[in-house]
Structures are given as structure tokens and as C-alpha cells.
N, C-alpha and C. Protein backbone atom coordinates (compact mmCIF):
# COMPACT_ATOMS: atom_id res chain seq x y z
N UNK A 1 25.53 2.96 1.14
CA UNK A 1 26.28 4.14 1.42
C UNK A 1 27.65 4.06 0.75
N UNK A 2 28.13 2.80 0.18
CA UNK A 2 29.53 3.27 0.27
C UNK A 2 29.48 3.22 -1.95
N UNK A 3 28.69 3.25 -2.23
CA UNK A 3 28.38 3.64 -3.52
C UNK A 3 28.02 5.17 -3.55
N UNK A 4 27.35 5.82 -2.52
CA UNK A 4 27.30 7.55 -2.47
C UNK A 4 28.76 8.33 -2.42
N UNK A 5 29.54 7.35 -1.22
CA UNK A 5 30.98 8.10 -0.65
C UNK A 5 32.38 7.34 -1.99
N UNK A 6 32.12 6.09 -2.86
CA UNK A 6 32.58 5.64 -4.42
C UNK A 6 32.43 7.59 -5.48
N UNK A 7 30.96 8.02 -5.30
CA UNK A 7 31.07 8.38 -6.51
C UNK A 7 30.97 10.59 -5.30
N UNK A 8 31.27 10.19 -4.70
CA UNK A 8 31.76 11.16 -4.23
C UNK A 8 33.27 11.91 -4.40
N UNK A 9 33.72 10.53 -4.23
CA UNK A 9 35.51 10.16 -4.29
C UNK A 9 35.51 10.51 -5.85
N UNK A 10 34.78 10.12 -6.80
CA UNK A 10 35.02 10.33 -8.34
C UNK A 10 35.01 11.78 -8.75
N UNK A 11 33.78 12.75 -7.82
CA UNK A 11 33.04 13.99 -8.49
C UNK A 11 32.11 13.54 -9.33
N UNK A 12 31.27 12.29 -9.49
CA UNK A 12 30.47 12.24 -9.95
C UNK A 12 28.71 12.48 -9.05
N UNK A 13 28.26 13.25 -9.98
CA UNK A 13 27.15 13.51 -9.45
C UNK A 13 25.91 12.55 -9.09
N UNK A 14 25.01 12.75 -7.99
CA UNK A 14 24.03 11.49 -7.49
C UNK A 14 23.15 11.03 -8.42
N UNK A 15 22.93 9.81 -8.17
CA UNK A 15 22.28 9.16 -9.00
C UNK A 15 20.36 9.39 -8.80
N UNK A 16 20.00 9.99 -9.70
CA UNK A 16 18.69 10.09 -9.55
C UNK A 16 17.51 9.28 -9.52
N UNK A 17 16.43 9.29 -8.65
CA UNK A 17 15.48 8.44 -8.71
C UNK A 17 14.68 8.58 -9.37
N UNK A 18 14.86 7.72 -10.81
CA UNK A 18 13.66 7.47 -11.93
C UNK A 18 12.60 6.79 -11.45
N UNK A 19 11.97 6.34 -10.09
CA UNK A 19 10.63 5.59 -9.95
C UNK A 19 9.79 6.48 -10.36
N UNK A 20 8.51 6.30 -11.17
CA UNK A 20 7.93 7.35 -10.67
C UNK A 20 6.43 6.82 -10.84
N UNK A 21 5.54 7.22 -9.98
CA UNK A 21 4.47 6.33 -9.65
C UNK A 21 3.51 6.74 -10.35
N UNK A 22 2.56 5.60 -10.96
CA UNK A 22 1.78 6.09 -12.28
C UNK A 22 0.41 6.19 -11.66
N UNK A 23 0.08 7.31 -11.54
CA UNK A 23 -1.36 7.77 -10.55
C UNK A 23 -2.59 7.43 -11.10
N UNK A 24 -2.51 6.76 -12.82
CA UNK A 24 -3.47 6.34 -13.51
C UNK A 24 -4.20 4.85 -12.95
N UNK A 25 -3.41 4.16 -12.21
CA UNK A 25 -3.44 2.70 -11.78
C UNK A 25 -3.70 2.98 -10.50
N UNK A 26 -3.78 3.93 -9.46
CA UNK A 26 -4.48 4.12 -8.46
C UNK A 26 -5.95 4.40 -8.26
N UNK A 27 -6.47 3.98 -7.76
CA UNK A 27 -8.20 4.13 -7.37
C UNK A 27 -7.80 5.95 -6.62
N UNK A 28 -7.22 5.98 -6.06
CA UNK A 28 -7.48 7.54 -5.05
C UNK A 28 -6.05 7.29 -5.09
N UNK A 29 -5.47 8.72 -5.30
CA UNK A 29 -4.40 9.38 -5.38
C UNK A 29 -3.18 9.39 -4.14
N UNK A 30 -4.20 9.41 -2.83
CA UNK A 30 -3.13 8.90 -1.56
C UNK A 30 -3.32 7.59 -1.26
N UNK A 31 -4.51 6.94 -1.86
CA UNK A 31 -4.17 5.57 -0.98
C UNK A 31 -3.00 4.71 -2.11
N UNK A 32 -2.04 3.89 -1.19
CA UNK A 32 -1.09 3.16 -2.19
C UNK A 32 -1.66 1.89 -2.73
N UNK A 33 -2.71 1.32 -2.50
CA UNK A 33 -3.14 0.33 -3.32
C UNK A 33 -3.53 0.70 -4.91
N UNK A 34 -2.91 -0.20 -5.36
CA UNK A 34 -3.52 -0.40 -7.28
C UNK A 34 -4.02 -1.33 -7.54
N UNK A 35 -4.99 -0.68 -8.71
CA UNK A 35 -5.95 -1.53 -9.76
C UNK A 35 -5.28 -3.42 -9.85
N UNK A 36 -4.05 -3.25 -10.06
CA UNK A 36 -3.25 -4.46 -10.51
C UNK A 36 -3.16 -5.49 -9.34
N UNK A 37 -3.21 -4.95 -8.13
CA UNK A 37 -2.92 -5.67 -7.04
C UNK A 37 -3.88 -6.51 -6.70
N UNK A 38 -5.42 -5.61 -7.15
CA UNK A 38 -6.48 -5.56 -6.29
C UNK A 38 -6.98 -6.68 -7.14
N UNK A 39 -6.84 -6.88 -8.56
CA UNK A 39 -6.57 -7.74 -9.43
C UNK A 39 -6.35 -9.08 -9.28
N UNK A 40 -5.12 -9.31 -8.69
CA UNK A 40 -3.89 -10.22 -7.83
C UNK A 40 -4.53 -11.14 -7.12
N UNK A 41 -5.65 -10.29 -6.07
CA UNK A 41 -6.20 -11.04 -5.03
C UNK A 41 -7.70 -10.28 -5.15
N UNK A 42 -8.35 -11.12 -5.59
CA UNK A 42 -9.82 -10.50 -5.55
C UNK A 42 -10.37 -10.68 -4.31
N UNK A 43 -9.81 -11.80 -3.29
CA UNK A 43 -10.79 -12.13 -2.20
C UNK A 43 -9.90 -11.03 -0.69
N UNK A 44 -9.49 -9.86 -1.37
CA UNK A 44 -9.17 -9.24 -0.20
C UNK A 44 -10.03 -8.08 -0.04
N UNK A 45 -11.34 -8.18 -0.47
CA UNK A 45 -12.26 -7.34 -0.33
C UNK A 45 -13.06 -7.77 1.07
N UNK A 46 -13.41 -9.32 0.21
CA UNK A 46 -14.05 -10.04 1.16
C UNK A 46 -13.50 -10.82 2.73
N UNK A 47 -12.07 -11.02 2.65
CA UNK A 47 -11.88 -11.34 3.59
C UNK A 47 -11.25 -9.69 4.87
N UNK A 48 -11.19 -8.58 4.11
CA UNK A 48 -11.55 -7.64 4.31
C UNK A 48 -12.75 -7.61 5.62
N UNK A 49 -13.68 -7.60 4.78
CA UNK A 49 -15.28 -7.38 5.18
C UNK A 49 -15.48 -8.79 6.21
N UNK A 50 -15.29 -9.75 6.27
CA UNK A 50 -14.87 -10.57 7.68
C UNK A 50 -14.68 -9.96 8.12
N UNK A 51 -13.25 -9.81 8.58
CA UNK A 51 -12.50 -9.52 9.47
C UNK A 51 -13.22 -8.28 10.11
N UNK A 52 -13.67 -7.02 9.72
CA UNK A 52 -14.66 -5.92 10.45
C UNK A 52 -16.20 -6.87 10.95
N UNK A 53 -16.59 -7.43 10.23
CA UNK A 53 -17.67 -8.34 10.95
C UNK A 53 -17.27 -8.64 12.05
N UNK A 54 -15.99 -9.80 12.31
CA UNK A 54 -15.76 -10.28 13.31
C UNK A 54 -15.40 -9.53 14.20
N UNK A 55 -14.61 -8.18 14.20
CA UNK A 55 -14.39 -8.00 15.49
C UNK A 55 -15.44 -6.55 16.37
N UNK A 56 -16.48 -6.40 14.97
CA UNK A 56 -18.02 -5.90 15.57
C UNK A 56 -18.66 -7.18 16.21
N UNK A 57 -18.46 -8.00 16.15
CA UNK A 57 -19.12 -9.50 17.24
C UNK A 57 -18.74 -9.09 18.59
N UNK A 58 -16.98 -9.11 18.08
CA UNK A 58 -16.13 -9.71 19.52
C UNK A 58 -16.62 -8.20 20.26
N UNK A 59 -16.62 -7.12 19.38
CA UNK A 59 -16.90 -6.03 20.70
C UNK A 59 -18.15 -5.93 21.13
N UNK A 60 -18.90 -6.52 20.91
CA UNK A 60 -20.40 -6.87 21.28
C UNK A 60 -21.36 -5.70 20.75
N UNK A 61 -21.11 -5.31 19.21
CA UNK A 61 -21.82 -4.67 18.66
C UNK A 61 -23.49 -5.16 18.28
N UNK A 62 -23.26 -6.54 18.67
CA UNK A 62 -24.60 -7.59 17.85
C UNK A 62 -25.10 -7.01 19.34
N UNK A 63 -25.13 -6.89 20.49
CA UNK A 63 -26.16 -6.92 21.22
C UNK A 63 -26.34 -5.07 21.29
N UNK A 64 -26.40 -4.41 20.68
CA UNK A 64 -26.67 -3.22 20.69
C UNK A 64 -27.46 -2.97 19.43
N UNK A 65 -27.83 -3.99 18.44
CA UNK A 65 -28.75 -3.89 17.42
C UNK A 65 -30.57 -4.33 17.62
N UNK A 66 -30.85 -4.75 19.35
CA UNK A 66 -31.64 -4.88 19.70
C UNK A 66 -32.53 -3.49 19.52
């Protein structure tokens, strides 16, 4: 803040946000994961797909496949 109320004090105008997010490197347009990340860590698919296994156990989904 005290870089907004600096260039306030000057008359200089706000500084604009050049991020700008490259929608080509996204799989789907709202989700925020990218290609590059997914890259990064390949085993977060799979430890992913655990983790829903395990807690279809813990809620006792296995005894309703009878």
C-alpha cells in the first residue's frame, strides 16, 4: 500500500497488471491446473486415484458392491 499512496503523492498513474494467463497451457479453461505442472509431477494422477480409493473403503463403499 504505501507504493499506491508514493505514486498517488506523485500524480502518477497505477501500475498495471501485465500477468496474463496463457489459456493454451490449460487442459479446460476454468480449471487452474497446467500442462507444465502436470508435467512436474506425473504421480499426482495416481496418488490422486488412491486417495478416492481409500476413502471409498473407509466409507464402506466395498461392502455395497456385494
Amino acid at each position: 500500500m504505501g507504493e499506491a499512496k508514493r505514486r498517488e503523492r506523485l500524480g502518477v498513474p497505477h501500475r498495471l497488471n501485465k500477468k496474463e494467463i496463457d489459456k493454451s497451457n490449460h487442459y479446460f479453461s476454468w480449471l487452474l491446473i497446467i500442462k507444465s505442472k502436470i508435467n512436474e509431477y506425473p504421480y499426482i494422477g495416481v496418488a490422486t486415484m488412491a486417495l478416492g480409493v481409500f476413502i471409498f473403503l473407509i466409507s464402506g463403499g466395498a461392502n455395497t458392491l456385494n
